[in-house]
N, C-alpha and C. Protein backbone atom coordinates (compact mmCIF):
# COMPACT_ATOMS: atom_id res chain seq x y z
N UNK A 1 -24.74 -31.89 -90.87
CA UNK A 1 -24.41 -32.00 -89.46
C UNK A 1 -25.72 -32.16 -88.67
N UNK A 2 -25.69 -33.28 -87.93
CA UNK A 2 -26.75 -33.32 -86.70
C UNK A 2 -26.99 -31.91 -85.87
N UNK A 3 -28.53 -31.78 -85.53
CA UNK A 3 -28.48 -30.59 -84.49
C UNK A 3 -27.92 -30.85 -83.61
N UNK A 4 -27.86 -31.95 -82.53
CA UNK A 4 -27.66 -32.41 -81.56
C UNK A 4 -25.43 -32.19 -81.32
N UNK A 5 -25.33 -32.07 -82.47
CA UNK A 5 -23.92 -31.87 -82.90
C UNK A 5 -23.46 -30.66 -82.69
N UNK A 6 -23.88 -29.95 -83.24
CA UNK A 6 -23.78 -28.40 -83.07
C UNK A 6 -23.78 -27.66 -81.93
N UNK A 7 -24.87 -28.30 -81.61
CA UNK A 7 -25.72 -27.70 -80.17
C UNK A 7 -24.54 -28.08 -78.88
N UNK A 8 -24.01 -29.23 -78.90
CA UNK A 8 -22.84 -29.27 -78.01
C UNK A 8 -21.56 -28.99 -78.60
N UNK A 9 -21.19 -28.66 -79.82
CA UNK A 9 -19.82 -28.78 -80.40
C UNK A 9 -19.48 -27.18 -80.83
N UNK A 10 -20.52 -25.92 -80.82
CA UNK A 10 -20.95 -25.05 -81.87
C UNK A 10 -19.73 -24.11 -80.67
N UNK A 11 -18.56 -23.71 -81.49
CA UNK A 11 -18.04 -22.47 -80.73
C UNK A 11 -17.51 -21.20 -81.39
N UNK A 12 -17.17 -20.12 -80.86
CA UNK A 12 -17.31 -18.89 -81.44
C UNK A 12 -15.95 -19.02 -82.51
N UNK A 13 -15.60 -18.39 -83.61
CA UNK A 13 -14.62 -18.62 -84.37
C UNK A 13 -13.82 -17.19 -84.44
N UNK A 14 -12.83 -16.61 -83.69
CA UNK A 14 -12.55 -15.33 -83.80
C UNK A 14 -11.93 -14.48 -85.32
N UNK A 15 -11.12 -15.47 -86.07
CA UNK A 15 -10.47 -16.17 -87.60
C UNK A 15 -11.84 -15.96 -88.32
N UNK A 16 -12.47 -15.35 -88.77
CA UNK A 16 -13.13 -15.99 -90.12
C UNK A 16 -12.58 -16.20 -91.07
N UNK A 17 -12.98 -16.76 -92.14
CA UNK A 17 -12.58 -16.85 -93.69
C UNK A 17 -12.72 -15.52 -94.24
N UNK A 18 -12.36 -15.50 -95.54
CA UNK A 18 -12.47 -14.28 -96.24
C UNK A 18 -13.90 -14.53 -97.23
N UNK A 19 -14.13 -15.61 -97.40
CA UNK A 19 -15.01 -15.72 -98.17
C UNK A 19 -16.65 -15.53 -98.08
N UNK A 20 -17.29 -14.62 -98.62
CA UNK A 20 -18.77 -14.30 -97.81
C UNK A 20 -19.55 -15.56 -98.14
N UNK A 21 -20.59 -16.46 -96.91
CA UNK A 21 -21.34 -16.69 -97.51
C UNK A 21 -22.49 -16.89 -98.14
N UNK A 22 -22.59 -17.74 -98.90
CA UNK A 22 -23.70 -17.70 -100.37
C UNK A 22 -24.77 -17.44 -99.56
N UNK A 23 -25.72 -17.06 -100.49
CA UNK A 23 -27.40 -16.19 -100.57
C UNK A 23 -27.96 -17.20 -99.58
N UNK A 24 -28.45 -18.55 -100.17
CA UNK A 24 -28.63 -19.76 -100.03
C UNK A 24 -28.00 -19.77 -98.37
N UNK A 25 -26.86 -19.86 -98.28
CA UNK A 25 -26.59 -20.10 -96.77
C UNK A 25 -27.17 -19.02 -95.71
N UNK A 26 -27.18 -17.67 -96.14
CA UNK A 26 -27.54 -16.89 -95.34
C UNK A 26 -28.99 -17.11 -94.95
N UNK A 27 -29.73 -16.95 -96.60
CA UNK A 27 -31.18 -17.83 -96.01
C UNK A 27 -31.13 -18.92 -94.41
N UNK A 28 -30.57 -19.68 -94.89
CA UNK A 28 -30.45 -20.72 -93.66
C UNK A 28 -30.55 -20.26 -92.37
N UNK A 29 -29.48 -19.10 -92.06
CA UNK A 29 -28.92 -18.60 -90.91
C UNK A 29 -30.36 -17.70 -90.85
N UNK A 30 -30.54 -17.14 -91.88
CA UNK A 30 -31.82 -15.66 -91.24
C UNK A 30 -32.96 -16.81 -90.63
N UNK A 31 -33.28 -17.95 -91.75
CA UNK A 31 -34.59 -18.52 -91.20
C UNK A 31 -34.35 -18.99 -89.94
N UNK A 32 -32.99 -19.61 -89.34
CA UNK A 32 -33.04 -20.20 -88.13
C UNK A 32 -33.21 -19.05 -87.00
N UNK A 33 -32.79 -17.91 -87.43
CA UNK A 33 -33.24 -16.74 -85.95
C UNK A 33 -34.68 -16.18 -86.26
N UNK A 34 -34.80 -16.50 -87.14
CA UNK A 34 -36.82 -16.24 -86.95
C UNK A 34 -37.38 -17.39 -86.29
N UNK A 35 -36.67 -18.48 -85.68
CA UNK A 35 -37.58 -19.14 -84.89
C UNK A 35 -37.21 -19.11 -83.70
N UNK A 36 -36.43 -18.07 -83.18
CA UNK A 36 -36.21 -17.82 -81.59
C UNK A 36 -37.57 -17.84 -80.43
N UNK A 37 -37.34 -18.32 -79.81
CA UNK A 37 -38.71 -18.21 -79.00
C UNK A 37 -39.41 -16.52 -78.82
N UNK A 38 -40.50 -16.78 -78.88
CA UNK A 38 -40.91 -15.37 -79.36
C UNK A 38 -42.28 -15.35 -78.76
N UNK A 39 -42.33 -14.76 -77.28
CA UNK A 39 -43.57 -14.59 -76.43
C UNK A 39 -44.42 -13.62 -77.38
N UNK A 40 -46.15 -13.89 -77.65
CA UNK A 40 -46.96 -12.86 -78.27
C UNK A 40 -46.50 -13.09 -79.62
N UNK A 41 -45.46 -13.14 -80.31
CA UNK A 41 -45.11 -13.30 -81.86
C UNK A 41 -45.03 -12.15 -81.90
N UNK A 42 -43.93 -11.04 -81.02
CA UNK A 42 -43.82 -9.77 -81.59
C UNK A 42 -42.58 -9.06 -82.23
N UNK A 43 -41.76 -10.83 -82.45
CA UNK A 43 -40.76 -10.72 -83.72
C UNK A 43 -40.20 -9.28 -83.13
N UNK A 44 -39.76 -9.33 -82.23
CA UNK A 44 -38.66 -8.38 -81.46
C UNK A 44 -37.12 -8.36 -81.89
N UNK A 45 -36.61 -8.57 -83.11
CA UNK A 45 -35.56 -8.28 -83.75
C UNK A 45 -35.83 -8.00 -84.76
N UNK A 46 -34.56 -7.69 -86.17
CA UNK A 46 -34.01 -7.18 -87.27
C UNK A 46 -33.02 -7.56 -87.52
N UNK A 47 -32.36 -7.59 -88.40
CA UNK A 47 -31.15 -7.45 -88.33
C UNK A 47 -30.30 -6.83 -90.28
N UNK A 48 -29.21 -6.29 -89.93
CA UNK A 48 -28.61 -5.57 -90.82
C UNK A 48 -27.52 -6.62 -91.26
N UNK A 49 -27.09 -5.96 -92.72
CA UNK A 49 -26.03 -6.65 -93.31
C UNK A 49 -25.32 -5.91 -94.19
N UNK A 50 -23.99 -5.99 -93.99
CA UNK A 50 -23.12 -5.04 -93.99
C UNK A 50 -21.81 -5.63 -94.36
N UNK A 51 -21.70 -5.63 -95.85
CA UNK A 51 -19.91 -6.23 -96.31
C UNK A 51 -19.83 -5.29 -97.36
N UNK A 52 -18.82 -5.92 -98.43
CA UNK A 52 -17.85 -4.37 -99.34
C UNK A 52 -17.53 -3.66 -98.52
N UNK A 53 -17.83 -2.14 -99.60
CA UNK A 53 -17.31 -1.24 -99.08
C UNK A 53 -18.42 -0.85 -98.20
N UNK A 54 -18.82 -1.38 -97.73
CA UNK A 54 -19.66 -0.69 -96.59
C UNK A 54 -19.13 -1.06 -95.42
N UNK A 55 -18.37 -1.63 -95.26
CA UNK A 55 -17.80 -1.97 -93.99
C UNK A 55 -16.71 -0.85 -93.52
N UNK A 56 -16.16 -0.55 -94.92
CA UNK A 56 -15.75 0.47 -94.63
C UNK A 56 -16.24 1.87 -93.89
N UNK A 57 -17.45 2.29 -94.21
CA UNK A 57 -18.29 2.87 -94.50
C UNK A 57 -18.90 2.82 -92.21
N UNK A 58 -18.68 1.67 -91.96
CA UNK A 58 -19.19 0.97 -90.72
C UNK A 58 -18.12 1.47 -90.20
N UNK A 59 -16.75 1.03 -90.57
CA UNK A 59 -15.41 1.69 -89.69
C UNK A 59 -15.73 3.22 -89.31
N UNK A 60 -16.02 3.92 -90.77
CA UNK A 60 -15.48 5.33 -90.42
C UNK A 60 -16.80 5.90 -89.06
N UNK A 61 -17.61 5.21 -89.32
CA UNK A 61 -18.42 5.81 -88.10
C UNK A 61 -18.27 5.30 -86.59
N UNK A 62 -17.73 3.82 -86.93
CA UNK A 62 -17.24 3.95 -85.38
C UNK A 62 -15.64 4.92 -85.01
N UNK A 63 -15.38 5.26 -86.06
CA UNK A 63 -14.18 6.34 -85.80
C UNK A 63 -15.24 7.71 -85.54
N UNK A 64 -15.67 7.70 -86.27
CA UNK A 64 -16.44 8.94 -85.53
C UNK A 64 -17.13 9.03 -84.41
N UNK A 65 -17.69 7.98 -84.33
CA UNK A 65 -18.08 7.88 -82.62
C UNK A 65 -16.98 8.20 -81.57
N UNK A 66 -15.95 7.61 -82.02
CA UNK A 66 -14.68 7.37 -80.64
C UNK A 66 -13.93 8.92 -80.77
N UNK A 67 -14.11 9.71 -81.92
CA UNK A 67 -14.06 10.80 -81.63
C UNK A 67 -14.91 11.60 -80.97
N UNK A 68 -16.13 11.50 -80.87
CA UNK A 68 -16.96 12.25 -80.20
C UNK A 68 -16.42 12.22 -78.71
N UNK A 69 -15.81 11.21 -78.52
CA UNK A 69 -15.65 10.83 -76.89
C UNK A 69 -14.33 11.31 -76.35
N UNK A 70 -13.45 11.20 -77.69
CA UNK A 70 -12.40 11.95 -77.09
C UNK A 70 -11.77 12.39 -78.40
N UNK A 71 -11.68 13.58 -78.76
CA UNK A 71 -11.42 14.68 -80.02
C UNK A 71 -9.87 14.16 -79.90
N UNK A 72 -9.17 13.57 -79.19
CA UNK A 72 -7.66 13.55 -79.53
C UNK A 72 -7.53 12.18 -79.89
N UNK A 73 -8.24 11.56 -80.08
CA UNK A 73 -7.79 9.97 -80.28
C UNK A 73 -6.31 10.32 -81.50
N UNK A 74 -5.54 8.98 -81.48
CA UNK A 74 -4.36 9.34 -82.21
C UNK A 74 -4.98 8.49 -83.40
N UNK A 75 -4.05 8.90 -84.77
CA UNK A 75 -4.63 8.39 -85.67
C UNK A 75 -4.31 7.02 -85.68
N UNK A 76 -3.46 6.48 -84.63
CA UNK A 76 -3.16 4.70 -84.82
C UNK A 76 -3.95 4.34 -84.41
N UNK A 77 -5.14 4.69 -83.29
CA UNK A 77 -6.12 4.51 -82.85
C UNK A 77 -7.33 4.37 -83.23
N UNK A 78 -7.46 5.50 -84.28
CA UNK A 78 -8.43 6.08 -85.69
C UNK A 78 -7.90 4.47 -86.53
N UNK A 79 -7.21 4.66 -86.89
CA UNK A 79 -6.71 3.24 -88.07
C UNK A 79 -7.33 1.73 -87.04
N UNK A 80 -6.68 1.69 -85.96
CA UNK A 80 -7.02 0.49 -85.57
C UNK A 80 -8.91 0.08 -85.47
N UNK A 81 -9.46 1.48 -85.18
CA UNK A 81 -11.42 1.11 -84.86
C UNK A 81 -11.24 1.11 -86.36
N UNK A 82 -11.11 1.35 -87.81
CA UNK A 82 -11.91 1.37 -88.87
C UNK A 82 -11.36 -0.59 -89.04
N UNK A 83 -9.82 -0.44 -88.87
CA UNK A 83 -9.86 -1.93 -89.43
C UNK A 83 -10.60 -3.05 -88.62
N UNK A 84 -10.90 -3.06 -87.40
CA UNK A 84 -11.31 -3.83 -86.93
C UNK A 84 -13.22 -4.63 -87.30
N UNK A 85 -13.39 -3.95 -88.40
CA UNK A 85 -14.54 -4.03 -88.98
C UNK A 85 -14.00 -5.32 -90.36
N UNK A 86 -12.86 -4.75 -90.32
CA UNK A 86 -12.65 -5.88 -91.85
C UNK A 86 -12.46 -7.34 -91.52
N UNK A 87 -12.37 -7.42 -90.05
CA UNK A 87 -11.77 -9.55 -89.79
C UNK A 87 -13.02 -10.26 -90.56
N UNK A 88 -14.11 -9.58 -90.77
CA UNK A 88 -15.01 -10.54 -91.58
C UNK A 88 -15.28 -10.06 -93.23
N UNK A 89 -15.97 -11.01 -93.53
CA UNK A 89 -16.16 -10.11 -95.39
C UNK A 89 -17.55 -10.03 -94.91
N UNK A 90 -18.07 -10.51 -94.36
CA UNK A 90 -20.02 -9.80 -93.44
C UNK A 90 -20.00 -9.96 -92.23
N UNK A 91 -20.77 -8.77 -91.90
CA UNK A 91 -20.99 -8.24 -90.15
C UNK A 91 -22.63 -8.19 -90.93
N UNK A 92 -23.33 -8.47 -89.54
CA UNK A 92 -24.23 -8.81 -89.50
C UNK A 92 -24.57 -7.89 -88.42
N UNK A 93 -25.51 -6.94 -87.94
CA UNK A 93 -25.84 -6.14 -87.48
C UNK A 93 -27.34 -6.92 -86.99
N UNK A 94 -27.22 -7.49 -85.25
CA UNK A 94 -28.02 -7.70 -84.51
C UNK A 94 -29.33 -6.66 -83.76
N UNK A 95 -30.43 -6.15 -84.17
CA UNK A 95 -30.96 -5.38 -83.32
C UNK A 95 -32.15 -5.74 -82.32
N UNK A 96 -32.90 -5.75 -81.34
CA UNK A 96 -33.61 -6.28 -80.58
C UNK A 96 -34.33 -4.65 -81.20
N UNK A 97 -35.62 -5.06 -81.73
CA UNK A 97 -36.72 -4.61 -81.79
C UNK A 97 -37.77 -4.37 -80.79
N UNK A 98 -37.45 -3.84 -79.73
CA UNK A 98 -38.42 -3.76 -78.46
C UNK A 98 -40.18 -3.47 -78.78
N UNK A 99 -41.11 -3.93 -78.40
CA UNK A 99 -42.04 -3.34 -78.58
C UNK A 99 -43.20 -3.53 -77.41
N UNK A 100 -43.50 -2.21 -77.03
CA UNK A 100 -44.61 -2.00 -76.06
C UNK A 100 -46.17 -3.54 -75.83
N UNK A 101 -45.87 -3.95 -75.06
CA UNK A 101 -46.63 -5.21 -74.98
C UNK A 101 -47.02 -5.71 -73.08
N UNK A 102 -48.38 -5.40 -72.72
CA UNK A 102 -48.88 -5.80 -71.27
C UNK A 102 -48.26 -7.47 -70.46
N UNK A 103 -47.91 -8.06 -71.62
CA UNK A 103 -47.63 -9.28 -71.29
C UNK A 103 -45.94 -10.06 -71.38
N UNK A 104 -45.42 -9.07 -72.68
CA UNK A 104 -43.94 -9.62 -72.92
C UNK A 104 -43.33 -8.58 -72.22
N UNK A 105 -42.79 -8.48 -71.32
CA UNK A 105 -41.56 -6.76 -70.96
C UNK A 105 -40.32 -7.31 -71.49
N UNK A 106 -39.40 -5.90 -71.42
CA UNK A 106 -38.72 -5.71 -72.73
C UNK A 106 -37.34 -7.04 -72.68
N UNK A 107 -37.06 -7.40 -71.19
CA UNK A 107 -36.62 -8.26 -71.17
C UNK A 107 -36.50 -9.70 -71.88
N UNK A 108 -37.62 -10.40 -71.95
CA UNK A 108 -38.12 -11.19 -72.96
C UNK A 108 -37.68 -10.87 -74.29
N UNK A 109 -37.99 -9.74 -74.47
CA UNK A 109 -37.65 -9.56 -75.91
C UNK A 109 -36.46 -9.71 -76.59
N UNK A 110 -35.40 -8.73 -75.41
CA UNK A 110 -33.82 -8.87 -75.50
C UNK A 110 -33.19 -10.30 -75.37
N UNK A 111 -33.99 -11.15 -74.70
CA UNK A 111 -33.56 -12.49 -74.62
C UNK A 111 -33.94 -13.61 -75.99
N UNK A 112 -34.97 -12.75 -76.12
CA UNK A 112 -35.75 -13.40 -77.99
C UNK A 112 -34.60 -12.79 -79.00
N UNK A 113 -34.31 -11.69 -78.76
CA UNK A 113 -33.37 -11.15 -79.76
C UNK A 113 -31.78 -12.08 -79.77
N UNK A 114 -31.45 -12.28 -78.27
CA UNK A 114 -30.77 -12.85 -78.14
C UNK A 114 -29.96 -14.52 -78.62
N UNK A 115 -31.74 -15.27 -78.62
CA UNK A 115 -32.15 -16.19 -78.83
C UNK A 115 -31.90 -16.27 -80.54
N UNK A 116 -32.24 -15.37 -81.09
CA UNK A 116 -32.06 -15.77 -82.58
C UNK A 116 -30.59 -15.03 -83.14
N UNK A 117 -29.90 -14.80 -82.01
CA UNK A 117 -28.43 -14.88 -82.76
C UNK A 117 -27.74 -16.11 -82.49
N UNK A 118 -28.13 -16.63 -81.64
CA UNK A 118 -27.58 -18.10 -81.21
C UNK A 118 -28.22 -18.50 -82.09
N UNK A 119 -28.99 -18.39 -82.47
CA UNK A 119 -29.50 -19.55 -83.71
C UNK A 119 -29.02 -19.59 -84.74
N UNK A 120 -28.79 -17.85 -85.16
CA UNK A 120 -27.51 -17.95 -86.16
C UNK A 120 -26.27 -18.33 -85.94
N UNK A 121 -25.57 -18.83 -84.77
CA UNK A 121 -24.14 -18.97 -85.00
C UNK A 121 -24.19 -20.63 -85.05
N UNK A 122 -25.22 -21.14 -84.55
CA UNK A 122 -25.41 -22.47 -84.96
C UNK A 122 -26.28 -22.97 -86.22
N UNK A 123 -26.90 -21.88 -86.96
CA UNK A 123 -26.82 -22.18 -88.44
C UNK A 123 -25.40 -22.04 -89.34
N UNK A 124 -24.82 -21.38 -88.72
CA UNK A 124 -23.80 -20.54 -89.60
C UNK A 124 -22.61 -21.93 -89.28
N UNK A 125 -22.27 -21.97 -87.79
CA UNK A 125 -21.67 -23.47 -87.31
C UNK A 125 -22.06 -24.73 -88.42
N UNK A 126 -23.13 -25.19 -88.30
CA UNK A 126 -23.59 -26.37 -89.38
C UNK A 126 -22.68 -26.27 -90.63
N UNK A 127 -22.91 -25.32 -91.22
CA UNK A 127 -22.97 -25.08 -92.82
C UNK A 127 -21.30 -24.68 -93.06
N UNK A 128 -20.59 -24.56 -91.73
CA UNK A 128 -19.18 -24.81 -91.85
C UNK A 128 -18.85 -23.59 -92.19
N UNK A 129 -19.60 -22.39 -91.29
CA UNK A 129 -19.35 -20.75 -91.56
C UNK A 129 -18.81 -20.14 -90.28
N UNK A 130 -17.78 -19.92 -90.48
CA UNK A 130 -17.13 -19.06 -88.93
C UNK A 130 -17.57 -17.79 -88.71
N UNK A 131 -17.91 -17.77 -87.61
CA UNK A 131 -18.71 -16.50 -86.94
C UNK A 131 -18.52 -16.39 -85.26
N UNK A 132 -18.55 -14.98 -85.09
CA UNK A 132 -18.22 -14.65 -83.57
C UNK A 132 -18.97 -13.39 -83.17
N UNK A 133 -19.63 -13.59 -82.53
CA UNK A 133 -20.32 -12.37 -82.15
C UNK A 133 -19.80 -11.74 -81.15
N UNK A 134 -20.16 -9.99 -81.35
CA UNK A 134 -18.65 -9.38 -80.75
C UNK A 134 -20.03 -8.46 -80.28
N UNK A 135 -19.88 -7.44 -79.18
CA UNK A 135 -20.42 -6.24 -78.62
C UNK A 135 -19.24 -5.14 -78.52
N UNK A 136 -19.67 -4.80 -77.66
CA UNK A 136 -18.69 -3.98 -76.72
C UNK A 136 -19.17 -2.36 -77.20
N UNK A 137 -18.49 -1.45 -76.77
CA UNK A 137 -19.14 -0.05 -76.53
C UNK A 137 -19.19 0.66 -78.14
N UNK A 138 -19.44 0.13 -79.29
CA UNK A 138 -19.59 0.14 -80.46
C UNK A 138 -21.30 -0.25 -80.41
N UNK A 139 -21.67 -1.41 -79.45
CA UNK A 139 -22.68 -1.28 -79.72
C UNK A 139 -23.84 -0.07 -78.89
N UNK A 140 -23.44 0.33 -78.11
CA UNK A 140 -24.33 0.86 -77.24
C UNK A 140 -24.29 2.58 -77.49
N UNK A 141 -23.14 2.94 -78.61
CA UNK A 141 -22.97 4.69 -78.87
C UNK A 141 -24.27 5.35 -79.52
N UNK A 142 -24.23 6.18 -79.26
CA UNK A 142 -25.41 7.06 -79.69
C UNK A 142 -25.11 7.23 -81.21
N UNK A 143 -24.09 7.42 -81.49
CA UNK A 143 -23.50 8.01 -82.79
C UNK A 143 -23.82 6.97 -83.88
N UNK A 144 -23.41 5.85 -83.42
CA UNK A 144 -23.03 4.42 -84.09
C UNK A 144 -24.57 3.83 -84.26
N UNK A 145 -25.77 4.09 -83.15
CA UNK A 145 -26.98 4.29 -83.23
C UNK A 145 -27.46 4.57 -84.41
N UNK A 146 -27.28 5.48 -84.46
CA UNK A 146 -28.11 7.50 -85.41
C UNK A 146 -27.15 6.39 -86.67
N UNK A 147 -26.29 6.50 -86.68
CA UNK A 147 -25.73 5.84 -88.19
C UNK A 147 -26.38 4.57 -88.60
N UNK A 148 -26.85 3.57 -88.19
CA UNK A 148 -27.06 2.45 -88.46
C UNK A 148 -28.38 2.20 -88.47
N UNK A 149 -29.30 3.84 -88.48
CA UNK A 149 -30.70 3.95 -88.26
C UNK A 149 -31.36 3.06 -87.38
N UNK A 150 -30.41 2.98 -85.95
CA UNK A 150 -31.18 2.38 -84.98
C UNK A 150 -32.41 3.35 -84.00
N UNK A 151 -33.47 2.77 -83.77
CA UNK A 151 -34.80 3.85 -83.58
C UNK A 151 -34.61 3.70 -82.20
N UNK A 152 -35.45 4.39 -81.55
CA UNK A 152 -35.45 5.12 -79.88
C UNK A 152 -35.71 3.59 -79.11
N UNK A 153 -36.62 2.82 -79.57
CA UNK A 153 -37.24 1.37 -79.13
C UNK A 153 -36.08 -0.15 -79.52
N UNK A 154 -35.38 0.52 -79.69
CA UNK A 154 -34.16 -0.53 -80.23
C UNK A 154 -33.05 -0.70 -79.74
N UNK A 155 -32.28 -1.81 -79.78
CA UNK A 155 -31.16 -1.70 -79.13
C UNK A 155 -30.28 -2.61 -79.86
N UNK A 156 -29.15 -2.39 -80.29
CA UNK A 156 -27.62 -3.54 -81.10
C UNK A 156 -27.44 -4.48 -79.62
N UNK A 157 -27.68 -5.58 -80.05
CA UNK A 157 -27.23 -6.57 -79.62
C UNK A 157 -26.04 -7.31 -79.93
N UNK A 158 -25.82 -6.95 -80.64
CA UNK A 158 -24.44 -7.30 -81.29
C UNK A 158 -23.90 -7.20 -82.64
N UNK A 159 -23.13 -7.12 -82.61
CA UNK A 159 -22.23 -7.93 -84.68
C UNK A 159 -21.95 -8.88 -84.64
N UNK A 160 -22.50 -9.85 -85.56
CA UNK A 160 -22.05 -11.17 -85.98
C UNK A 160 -21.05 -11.05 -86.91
N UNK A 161 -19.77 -11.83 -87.31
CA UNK A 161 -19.00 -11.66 -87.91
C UNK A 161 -18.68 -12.89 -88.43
N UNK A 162 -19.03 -12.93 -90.13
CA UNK A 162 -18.93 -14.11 -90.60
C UNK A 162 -18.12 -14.52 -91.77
N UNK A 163 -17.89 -15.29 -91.74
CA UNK A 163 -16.71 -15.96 -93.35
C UNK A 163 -16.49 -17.20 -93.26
N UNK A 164 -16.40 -17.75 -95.13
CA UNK A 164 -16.19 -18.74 -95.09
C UNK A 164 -14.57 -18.82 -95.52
N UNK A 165 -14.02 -20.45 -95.56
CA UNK A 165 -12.64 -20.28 -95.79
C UNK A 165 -11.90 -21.08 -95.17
N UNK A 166 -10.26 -20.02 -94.43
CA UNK A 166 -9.56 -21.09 -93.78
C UNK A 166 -10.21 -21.02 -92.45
N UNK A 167 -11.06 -20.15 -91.80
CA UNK A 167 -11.40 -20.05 -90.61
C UNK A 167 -10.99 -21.51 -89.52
N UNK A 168 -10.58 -21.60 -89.14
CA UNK A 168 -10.93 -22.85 -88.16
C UNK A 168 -11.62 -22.94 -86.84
N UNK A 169 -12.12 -23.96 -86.42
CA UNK A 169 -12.52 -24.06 -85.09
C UNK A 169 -11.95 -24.84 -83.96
N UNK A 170 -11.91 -24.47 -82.86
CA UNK A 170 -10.96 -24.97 -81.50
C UNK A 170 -12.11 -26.30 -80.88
N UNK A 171 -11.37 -27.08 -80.57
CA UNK A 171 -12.18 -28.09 -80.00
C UNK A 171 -12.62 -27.31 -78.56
N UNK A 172 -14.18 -27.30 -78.74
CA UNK A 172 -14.66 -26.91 -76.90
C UNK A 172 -14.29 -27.41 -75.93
N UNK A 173 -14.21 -26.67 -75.00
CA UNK A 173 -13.80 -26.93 -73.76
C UNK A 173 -14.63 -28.01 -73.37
N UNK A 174 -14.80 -29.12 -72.80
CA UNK A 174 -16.52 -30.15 -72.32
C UNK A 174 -16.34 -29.66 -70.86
N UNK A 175 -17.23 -29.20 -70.40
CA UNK A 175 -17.45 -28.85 -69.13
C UNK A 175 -18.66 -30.05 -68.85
N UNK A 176 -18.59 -30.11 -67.39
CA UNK A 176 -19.33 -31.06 -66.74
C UNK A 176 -20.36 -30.70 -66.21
N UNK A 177 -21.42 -31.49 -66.80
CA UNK A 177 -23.06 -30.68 -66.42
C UNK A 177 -23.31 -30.93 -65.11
N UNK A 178 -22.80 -31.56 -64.33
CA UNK A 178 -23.01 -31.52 -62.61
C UNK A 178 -22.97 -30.31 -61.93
N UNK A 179 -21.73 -29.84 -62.93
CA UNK A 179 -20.66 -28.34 -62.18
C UNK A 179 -22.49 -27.22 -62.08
N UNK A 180 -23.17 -27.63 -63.18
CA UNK A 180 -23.94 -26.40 -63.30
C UNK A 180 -25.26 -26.33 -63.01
N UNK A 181 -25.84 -27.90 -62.71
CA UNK A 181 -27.24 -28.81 -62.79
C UNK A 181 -27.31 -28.72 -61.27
N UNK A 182 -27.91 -28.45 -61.12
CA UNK A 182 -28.56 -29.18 -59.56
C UNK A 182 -30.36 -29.48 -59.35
N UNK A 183 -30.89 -30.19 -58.54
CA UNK A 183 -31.97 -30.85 -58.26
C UNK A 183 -32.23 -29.59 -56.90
N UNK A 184 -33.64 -29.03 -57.25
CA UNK A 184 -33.90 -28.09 -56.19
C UNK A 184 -34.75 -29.05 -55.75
N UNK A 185 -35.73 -28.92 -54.35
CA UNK A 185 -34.96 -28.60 -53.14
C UNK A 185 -33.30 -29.32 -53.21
N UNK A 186 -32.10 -29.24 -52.78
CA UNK A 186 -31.20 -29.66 -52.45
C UNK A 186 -31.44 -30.44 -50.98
N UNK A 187 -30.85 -31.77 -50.87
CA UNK A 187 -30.85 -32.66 -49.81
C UNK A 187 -30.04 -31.80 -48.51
């Protein structure tokens, strides 16, 4: 696949496949987020990887987190946070590596971190791998933190969630670059 392809065609896949993929492909995907733009070269991410039974393993602690928050959660509730870890056969554990620097602030960094997950979903896009990167208050718990040995200078940027397979992809929306472009000063 052309970059130029991707880069306008590349959209999130909520469906993955069941199938993890190969060594070889992941290579692909890790090398393309090591070239996120990266003020200073202070390689301000990481990232984790997390399928089998470890995903399991990923559920039960975001069940334990959502208990910390509220001791009565019901157990359909308990069942629904562990499965919601399984829609992929790999989660990919995004972290922005912050680091103390006079010239990059931490912003930059989160946007570098940012920068090389887009790079993975358009490596992962190419190579015909469905992936969706998901947040939400899973990433930001203290608990879910401390479990995933995230350090004081760090922050989850997200889970990537990937598989190969029947996954499919939705034709993008084409939005119109006028709607969003403009020529400053304006006439």
């Amino acid at each position: 696949m052309k970059a130029i392809d991707a880069l306008i065609n590349r959209v999130s896949i909520p469906r993955v496949g069941s199938e993890l993929p190969s060594d070889s492909e992941l290579q692909i995907i890790f090398k393309a987020a090591l070239r996120a733009p990266d003020h200073a070269q202070l390689r301000p991410w990481r990232f984790l990887t997390i399928s089998g039974d470890n995903l399991l393993h990923l559920g039960e602690l975001f069940v334990k987190a959502q208990l910390q928050d509220d001791a009565t959660l019901s157990n359909v509730a308990q069942v629904k946070a562990k499965s919601k870890v399984l829609r992929a056969p790999l989660i990919v554990v995004a972290i922005a590596s912050l680091k103390e620097h006079p010239k990059v602030p931490e912003i930059e960094q989160m946007l570098s971190a940012g920068a090389a997950v887009q790079s993975m979903l358009l490596a992962a896009y190419a190579q015909d791998i469905g992936a969706m990167w998901r947040t939400g208050s899973m990433s930001y718990h203290p608990v879910v933190r401390d479990g995933l040995g995230v350090s004081q200078g760090e922050k989850i940027v997200g889970y990537i969630y990937m598989g190969k397979g029947e996954s499919k992809a939705r034709v993008p929306t084409q939005l119109v670059v006028e709607d969003y472009v403009a020529e400053w000063p304006s006439a």
